[in-house]
PDB file of N, CA and C in Angstrom:
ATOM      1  N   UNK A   1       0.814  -1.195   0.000  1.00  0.00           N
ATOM      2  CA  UNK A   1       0.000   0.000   0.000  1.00  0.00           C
ATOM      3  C   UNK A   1       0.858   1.259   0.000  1.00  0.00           C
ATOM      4  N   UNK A   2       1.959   1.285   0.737  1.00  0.00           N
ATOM      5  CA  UNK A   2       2.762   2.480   0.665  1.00  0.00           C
ATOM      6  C   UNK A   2       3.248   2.916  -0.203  1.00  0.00           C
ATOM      7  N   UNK A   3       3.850   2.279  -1.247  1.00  0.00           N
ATOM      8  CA  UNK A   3       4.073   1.965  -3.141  1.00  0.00           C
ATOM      9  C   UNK A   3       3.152   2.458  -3.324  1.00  0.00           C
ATOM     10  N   UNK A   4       1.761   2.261  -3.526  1.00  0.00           N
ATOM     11  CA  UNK A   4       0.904   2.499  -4.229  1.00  0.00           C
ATOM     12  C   UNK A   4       0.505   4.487  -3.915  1.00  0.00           C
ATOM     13  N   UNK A   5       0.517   4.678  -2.554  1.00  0.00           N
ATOM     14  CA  UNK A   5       0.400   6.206  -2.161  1.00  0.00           C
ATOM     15  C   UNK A   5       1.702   7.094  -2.514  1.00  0.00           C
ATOM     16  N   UNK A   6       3.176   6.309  -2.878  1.00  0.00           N
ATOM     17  CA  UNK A   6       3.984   7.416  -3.153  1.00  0.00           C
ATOM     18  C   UNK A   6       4.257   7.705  -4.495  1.00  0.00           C
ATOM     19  N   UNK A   7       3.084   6.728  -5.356  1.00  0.00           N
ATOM     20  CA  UNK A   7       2.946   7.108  -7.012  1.00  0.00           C
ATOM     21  C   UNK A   7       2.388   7.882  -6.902  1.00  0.00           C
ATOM     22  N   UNK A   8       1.525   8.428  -6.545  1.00  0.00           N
ATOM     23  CA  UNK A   8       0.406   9.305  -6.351  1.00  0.00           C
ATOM     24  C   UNK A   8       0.264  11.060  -5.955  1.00  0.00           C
ATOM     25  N   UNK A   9       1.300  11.089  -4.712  1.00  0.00           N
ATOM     26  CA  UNK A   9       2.006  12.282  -4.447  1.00  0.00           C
ATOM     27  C   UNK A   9       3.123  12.629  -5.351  1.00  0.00           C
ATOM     28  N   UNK A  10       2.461  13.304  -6.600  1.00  0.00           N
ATOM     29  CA  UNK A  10       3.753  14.001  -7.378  1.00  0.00           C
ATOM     30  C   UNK A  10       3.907  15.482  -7.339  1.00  0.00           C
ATOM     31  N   UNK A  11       2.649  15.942  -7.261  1.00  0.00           N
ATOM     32  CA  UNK A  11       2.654  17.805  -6.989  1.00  0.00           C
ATOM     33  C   UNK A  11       3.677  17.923  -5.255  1.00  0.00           C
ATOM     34  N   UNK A  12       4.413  18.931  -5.732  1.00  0.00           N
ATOM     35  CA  UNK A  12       5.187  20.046  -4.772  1.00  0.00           C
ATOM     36  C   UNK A  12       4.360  20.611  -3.915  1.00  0.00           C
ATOM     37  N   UNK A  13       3.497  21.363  -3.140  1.00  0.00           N
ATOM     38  CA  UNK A  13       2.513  22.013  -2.607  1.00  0.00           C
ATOM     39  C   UNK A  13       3.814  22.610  -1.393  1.00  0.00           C
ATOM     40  N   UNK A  14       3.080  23.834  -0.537  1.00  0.00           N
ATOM     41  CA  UNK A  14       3.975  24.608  -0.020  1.00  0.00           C
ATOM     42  C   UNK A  14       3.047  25.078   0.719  1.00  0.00           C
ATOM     43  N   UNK A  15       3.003  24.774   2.399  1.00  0.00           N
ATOM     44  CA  UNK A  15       2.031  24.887   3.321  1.00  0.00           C
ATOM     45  C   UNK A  15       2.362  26.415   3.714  1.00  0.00           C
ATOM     46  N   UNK A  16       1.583  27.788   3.844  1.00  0.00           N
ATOM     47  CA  UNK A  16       2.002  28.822   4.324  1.00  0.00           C
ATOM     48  C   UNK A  16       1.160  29.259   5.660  1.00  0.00           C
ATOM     49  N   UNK A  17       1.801  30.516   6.437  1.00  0.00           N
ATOM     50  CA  UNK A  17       1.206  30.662   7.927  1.00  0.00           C
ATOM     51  C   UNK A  17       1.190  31.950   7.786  1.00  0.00           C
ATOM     52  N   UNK A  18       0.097  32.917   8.025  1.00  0.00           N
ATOM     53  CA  UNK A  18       0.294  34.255   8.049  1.00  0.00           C
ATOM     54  C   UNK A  18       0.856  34.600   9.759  1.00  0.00           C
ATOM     55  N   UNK A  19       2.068  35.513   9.359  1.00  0.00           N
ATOM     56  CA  UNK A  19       2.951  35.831  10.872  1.00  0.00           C
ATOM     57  C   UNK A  19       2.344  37.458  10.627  1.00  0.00           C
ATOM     58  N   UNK A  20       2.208  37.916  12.433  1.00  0.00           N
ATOM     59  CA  UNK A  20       2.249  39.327  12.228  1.00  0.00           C
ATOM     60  C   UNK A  20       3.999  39.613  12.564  1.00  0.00           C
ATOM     61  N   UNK A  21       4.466  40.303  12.241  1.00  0.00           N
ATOM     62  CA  UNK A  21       5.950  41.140  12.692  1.00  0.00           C
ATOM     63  C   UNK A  21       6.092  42.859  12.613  1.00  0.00           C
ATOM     64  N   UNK A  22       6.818  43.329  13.807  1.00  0.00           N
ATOM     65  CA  UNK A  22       6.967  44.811  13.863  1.00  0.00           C
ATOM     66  C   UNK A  22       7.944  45.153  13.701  1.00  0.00           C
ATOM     67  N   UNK A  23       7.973  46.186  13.020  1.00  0.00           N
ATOM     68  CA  UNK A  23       9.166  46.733  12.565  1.00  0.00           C
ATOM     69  C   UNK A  23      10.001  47.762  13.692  1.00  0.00           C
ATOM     70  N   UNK A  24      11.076  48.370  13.543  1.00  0.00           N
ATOM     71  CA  UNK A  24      11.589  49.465  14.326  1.00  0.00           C
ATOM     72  C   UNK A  24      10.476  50.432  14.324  1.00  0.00           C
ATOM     73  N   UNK A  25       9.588  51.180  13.788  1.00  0.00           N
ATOM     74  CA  UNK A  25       9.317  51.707  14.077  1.00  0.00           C
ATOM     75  C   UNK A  25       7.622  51.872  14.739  1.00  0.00           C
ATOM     76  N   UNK A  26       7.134  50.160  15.090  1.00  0.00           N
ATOM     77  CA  UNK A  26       6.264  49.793  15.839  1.00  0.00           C
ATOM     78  C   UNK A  26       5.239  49.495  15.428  1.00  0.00           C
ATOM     79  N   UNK A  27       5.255  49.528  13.664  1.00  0.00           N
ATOM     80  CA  UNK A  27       4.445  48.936  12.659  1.00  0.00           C
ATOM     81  C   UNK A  27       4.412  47.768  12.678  1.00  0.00           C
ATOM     82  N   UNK A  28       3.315  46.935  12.593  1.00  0.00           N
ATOM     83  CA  UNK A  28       3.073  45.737  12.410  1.00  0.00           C
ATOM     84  C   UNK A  28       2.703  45.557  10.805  1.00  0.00           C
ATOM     85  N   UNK A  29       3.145  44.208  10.484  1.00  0.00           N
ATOM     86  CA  UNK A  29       3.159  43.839   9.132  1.00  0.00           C
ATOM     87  C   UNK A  29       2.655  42.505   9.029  1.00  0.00           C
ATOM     88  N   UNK A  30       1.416  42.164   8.400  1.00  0.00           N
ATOM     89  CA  UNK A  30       1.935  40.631   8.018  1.00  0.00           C
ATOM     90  C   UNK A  30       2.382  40.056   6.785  1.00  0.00           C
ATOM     91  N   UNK A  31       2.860  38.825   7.281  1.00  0.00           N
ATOM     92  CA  UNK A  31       3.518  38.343   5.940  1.00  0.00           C
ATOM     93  C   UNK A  31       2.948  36.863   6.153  1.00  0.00           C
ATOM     94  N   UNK A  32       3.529  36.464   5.110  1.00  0.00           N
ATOM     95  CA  UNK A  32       3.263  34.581   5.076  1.00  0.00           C
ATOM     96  C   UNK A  32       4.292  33.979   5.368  1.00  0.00           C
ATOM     97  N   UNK A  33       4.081  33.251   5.822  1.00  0.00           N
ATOM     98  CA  UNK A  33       5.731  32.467   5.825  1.00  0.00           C
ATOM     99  C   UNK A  33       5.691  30.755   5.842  1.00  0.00           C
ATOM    100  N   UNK A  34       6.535  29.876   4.761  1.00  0.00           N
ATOM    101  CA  UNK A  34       6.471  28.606   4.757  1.00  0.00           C
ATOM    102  C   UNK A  34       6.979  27.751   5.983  1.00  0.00           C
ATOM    103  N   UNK A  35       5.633  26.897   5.816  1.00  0.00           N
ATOM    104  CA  UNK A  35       5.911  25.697   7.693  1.00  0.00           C
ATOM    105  C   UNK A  35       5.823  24.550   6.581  1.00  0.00           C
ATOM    106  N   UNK A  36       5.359  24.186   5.601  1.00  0.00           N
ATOM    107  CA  UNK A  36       5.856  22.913   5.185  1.00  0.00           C
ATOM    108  C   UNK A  36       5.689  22.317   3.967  1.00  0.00           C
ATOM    109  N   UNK A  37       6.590  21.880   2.961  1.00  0.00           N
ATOM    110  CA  UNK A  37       7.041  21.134   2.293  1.00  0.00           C
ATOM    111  C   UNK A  37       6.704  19.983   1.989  1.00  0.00           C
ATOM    112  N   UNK A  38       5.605  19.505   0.976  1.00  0.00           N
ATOM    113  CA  UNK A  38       4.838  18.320   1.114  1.00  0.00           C
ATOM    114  C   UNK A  38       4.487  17.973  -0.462  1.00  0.00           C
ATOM    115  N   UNK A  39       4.609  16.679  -0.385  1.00  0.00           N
ATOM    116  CA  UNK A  39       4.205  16.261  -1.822  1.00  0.00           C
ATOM    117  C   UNK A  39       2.702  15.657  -1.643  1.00  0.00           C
ATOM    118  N   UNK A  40       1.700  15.879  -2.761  1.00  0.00           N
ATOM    119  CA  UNK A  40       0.262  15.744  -2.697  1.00  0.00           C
ATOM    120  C   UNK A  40      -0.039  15.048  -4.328  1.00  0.00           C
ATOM    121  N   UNK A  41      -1.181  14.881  -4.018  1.00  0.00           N
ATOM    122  CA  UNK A  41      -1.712  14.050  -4.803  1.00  0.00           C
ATOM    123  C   UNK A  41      -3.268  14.905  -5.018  1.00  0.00           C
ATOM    124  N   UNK A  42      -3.272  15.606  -6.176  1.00  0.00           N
ATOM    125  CA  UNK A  42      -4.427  16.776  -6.165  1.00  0.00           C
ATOM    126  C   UNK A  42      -5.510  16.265  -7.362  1.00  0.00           C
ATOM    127  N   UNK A  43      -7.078  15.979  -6.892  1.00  0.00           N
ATOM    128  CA  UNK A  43      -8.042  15.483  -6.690  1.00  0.00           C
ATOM    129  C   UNK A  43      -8.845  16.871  -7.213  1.00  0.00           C
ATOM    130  N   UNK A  44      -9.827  16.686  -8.575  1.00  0.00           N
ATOM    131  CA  UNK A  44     -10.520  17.949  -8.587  1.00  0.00           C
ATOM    132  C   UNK A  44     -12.224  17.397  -8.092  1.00  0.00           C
ATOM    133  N   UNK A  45     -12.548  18.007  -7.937  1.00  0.00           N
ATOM    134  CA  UNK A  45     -13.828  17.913  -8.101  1.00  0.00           C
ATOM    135  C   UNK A  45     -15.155  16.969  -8.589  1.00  0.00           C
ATOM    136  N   UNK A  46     -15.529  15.968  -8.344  1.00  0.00           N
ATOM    137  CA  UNK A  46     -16.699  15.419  -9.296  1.00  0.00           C
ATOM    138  C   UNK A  46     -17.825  15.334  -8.637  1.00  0.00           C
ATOM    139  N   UNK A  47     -18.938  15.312  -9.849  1.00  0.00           N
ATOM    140  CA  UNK A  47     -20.216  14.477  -9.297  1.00  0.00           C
ATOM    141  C   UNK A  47     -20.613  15.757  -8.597  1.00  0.00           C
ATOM    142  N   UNK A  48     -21.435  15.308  -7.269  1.00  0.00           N
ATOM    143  CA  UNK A  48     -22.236  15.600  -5.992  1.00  0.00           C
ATOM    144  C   UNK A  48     -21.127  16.811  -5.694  1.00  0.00           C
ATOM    145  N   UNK A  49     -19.927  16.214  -5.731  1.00  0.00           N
ATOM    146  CA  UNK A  49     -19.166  17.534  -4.401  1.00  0.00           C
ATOM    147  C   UNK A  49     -19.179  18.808  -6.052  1.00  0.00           C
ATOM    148  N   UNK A  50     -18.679  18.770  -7.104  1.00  0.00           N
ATOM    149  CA  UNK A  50     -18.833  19.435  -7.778  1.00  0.00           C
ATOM    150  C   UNK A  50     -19.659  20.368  -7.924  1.00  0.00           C
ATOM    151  N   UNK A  51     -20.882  20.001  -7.884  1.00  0.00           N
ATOM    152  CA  UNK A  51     -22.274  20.540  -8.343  1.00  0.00           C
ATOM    153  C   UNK A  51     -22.381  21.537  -6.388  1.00  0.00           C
ATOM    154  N   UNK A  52     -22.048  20.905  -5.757  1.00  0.00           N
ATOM    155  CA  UNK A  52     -22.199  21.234  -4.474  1.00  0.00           C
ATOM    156  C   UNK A  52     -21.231  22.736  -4.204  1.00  0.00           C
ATOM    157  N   UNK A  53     -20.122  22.549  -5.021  1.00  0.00           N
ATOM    158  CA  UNK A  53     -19.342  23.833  -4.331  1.00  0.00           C
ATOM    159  C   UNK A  53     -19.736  25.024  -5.887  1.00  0.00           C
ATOM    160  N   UNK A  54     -20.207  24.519  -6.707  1.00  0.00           N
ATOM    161  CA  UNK A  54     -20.887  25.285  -7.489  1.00  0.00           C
ATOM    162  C   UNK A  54     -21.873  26.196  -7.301  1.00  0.00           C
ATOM    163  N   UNK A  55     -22.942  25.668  -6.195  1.00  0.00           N
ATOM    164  CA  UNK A  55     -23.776  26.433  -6.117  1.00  0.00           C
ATOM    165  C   UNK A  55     -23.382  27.552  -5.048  1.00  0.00           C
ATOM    166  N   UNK A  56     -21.986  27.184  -4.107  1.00  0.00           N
ATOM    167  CA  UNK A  56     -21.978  28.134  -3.604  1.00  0.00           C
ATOM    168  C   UNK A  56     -20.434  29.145  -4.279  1.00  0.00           C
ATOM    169  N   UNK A  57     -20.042  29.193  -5.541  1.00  0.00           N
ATOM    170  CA  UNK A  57     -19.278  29.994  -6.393  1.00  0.00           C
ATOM    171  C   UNK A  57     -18.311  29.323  -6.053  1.00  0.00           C
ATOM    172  N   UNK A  58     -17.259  28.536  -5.621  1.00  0.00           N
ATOM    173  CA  UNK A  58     -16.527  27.691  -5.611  1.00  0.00           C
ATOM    174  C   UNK A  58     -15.608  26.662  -6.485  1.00  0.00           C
ATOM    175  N   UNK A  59     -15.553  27.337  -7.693  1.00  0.00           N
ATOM    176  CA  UNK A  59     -15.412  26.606  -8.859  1.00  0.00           C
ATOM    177  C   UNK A  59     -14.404  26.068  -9.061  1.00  0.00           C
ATOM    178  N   UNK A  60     -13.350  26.848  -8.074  1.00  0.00           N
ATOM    179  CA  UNK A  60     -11.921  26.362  -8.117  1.00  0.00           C
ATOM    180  C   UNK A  60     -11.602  25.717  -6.968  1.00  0.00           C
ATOM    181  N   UNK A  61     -12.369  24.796  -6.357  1.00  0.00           N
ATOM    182  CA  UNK A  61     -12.296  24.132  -5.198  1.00  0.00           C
ATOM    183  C   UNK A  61     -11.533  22.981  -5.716  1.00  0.00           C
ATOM    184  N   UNK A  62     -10.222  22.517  -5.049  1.00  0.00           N
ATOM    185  CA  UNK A  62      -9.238  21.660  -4.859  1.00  0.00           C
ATOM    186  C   UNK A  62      -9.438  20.776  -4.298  1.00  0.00           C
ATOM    187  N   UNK A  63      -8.750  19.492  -4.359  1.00  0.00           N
ATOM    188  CA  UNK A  63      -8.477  18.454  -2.480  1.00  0.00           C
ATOM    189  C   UNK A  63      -7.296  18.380  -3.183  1.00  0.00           C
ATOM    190  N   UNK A  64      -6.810  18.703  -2.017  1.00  0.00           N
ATOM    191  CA  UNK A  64      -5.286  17.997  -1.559  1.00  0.00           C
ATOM    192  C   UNK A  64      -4.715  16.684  -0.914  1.00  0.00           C
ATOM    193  N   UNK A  65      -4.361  15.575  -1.300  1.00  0.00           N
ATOM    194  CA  UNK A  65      -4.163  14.484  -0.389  1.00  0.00           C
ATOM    195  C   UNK A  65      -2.587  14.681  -0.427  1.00  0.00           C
ATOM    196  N   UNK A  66      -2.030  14.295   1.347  1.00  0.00           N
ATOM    197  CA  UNK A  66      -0.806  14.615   1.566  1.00  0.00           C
ATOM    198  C   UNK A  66      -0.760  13.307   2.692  1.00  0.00           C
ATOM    199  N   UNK A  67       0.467  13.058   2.881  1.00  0.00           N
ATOM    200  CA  UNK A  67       1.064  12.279   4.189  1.00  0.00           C
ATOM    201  C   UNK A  67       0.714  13.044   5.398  1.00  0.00           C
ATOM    202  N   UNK A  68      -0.016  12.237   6.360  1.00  0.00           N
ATOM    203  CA  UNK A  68      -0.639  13.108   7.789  1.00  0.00           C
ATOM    204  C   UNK A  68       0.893  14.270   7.806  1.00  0.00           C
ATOM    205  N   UNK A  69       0.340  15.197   8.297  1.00  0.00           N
ATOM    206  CA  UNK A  69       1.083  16.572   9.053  1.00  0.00           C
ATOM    207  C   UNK A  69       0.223  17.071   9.934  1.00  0.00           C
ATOM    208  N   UNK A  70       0.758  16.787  11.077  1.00  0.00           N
ATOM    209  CA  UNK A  70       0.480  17.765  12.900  1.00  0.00           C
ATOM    210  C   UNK A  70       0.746  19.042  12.380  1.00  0.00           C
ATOM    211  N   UNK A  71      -0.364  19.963  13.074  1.00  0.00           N
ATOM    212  CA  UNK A  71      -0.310  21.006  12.754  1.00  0.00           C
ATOM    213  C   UNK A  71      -0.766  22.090  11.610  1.00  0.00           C
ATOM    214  N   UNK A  72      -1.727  21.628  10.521  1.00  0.00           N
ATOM    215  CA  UNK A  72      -2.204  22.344   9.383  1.00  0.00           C
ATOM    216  C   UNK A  72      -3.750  22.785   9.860  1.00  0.00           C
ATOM    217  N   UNK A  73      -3.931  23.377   9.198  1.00  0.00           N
ATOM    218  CA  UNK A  73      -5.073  24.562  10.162  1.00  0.00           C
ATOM    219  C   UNK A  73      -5.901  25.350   8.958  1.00  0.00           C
ATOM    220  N   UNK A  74      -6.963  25.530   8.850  1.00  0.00           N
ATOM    221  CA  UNK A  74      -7.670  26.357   7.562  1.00  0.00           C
ATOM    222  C   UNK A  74      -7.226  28.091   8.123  1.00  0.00           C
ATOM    223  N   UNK A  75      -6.704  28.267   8.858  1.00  0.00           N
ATOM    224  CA  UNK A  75      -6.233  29.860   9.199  1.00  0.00           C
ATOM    225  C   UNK A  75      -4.630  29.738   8.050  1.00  0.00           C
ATOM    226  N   UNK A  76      -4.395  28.894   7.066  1.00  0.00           N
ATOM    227  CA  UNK A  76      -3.179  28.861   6.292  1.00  0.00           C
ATOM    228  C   UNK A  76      -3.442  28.441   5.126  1.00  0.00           C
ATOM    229  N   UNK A  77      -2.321  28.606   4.438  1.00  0.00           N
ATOM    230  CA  UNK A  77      -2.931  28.562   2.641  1.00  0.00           C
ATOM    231  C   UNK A  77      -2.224  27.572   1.950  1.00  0.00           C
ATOM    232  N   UNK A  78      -2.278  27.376   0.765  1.00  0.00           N
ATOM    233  CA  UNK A  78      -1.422  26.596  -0.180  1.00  0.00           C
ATOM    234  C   UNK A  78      -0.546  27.140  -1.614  1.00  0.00           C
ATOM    235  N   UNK A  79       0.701  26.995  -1.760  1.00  0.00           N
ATOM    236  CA  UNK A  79       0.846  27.630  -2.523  1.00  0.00           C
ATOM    237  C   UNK A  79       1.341  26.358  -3.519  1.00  0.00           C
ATOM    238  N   UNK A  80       0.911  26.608  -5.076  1.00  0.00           N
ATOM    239  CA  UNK A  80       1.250  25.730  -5.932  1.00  0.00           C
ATOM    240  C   UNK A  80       1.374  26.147  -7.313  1.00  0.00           C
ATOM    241  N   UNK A  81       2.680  25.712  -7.915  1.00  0.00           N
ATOM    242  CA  UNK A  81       3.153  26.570  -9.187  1.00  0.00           C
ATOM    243  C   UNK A  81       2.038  27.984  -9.187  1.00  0.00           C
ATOM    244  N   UNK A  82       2.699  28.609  -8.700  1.00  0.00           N
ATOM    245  CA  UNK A  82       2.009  29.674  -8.329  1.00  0.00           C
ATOM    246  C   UNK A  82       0.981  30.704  -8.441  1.00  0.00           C
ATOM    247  N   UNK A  83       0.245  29.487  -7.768  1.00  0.00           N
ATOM    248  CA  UNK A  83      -1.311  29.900  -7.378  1.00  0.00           C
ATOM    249  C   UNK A  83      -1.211  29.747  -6.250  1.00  0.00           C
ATOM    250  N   UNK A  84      -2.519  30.238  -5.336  1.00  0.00           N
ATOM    251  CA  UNK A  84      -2.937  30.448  -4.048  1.00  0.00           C
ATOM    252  C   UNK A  84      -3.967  29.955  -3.782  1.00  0.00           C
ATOM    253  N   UNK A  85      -3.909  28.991  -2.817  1.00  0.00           N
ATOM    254  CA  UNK A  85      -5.209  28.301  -2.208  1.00  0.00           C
ATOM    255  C   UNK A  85      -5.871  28.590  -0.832  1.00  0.00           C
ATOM    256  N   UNK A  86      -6.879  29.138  -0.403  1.00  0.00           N
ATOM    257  CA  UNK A  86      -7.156  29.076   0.672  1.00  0.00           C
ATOM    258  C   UNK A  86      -7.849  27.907   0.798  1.00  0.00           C
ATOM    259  N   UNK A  87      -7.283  27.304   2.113  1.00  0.00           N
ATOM    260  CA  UNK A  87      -8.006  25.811   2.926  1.00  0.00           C
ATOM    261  C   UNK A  87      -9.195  26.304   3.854  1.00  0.00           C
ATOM    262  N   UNK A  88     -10.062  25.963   2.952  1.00  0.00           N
ATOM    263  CA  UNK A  88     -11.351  25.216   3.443  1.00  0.00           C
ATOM    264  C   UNK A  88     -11.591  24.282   4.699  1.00  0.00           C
ATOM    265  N   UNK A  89     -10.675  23.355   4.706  1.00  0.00           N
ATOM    266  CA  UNK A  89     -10.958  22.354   5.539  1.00  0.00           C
ATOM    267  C   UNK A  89     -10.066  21.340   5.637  1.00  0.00           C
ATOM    268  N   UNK A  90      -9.627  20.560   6.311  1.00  0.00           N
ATOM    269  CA  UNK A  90      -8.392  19.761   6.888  1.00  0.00           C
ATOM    270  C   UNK A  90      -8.911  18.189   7.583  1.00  0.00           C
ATOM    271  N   UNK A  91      -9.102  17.643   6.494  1.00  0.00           N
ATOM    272  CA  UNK A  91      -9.606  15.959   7.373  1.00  0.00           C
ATOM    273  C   UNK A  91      -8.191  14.786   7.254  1.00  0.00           C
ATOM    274  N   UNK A  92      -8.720  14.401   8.361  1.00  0.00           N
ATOM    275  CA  UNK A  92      -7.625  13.455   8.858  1.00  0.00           C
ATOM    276  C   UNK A  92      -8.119  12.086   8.254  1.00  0.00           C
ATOM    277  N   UNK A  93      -7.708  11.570   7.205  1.00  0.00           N
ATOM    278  CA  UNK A  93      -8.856  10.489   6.458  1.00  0.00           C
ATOM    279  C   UNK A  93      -8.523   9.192   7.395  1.00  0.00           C
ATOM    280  N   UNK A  94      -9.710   8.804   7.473  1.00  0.00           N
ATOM    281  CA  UNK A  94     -10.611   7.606   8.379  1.00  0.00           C
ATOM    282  C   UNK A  94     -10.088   7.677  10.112  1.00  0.00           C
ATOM    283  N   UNK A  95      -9.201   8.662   9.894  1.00  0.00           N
ATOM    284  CA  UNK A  95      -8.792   9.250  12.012  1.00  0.00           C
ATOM    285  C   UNK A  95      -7.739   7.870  11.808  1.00  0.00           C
ATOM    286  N   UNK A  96      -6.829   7.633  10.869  1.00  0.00           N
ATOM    287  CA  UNK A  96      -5.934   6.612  11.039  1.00  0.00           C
ATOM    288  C   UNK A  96      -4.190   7.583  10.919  1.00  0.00           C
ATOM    289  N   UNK A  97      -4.140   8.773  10.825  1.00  0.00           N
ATOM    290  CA  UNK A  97      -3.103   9.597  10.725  1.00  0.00           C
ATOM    291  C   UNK A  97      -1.701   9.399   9.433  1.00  0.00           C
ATOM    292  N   UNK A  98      -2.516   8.427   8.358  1.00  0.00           N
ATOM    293  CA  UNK A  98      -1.261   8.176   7.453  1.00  0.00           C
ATOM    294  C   UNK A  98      -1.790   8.797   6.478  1.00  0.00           C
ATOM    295  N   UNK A  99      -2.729   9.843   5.806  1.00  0.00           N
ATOM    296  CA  UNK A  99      -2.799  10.534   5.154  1.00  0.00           C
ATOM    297  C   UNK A  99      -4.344  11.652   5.591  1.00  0.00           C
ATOM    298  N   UNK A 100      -4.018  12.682   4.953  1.00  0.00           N
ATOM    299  CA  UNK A 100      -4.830  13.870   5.301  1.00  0.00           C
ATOM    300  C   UNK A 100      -5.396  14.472   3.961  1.00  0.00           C
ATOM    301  N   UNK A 101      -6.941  14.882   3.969  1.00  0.00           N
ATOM    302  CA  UNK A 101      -7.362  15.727   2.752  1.00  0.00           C
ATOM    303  C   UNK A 101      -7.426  17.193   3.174  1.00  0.00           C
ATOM    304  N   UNK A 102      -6.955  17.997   2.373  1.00  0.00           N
ATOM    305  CA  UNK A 102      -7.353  19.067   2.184  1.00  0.00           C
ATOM    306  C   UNK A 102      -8.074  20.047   1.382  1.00  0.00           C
ATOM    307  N   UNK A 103      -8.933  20.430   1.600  1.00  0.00           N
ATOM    308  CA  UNK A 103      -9.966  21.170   0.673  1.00  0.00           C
ATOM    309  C   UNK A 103      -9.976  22.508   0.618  1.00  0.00           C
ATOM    310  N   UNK A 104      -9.292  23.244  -0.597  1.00  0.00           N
ATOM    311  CA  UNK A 104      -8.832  24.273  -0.851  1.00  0.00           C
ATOM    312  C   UNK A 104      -9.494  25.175  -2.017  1.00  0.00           C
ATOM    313  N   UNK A 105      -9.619  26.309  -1.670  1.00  0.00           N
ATOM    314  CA  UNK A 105     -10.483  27.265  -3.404  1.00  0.00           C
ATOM    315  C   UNK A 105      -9.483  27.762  -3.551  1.00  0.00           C
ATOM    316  N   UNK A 106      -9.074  28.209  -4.494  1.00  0.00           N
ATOM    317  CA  UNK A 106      -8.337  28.857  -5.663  1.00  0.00           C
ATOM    318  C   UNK A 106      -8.291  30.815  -5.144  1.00  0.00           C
ATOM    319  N   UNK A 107      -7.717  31.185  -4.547  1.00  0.00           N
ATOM    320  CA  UNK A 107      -7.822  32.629  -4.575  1.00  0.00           C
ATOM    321  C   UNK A 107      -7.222  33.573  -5.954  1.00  0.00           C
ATOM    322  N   UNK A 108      -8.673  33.787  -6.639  1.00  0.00           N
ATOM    323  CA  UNK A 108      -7.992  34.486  -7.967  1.00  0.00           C
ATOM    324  C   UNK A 108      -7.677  36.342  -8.114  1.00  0.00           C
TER     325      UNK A 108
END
C-alpha cells in the first residue's frame, strides 16, 4: 500500500502561515511564511461535491491528499506553481493519521 500512495504524491505544494511582525518603528506587518514542504496528490472535483461547491461559487475548489502533518489549520494557505489556495478544511482520512485531505479554493 505504501508503493501504491507514493505514485500518487507528485505535486510540490507549499504549506504557508500568516505571521504578524513589527518593525523598528512599531508597525506591524503581516507576511506569510512557509511551515511545510509536502508532496500531494491533487483530486478535482466530481459528481455531488462538484455541483455542491458550485452552487456556492466555488469553482476552483481543490483536495489535496498529503502524508498526515500535525499542525495544518484552515487559518493557512497553499501555494502551488504559483497559485494560491485558501483551505477550506483539513480531514484526517478515516482518524488513522497516514494521510490527510485538504480542501482548498483557488484565490484568484
Amino acid at each position: 500500500m505504501a508503493r501504491r500512495l507514493t505514485n500518487q504524491f507528485k505535486h510540490r505544494i507549499t504549506i504557508q502561515q500568516q505571521t504578524e511582525e513589527q518593525n523598528e518603528n512599531g508597525f506591524s506587518s503581516e507576511e506569510w511564511q512557509d511551515r511545510h514542504h509536502l508532496w500531494a496528490a491533487i483530486k478535482t472535483l466530481r459528481g455531488r461535491e462538484y455541483y455542491e461547491a458550485a452552487t456556492t461559487q466555488n469553482e476552483n475548489t481543490v483536495r489535496f491528499v498529503v502524508r498526515y502533518t500535525a499542525g495544518i489549520t484552515p487559518d493557512m494557505r497553499i501555494q502551488y506553481k504559483g497559485r494560491t489556495f485558501e483551505i477550506l478544511s483539513v480531514i484526517n482520512d478515516d482518524e488513522r493519521n497516514v494521510t490527510m485531505t485538504i480542501v482548498a479554493k483557488e484565490v484568484v
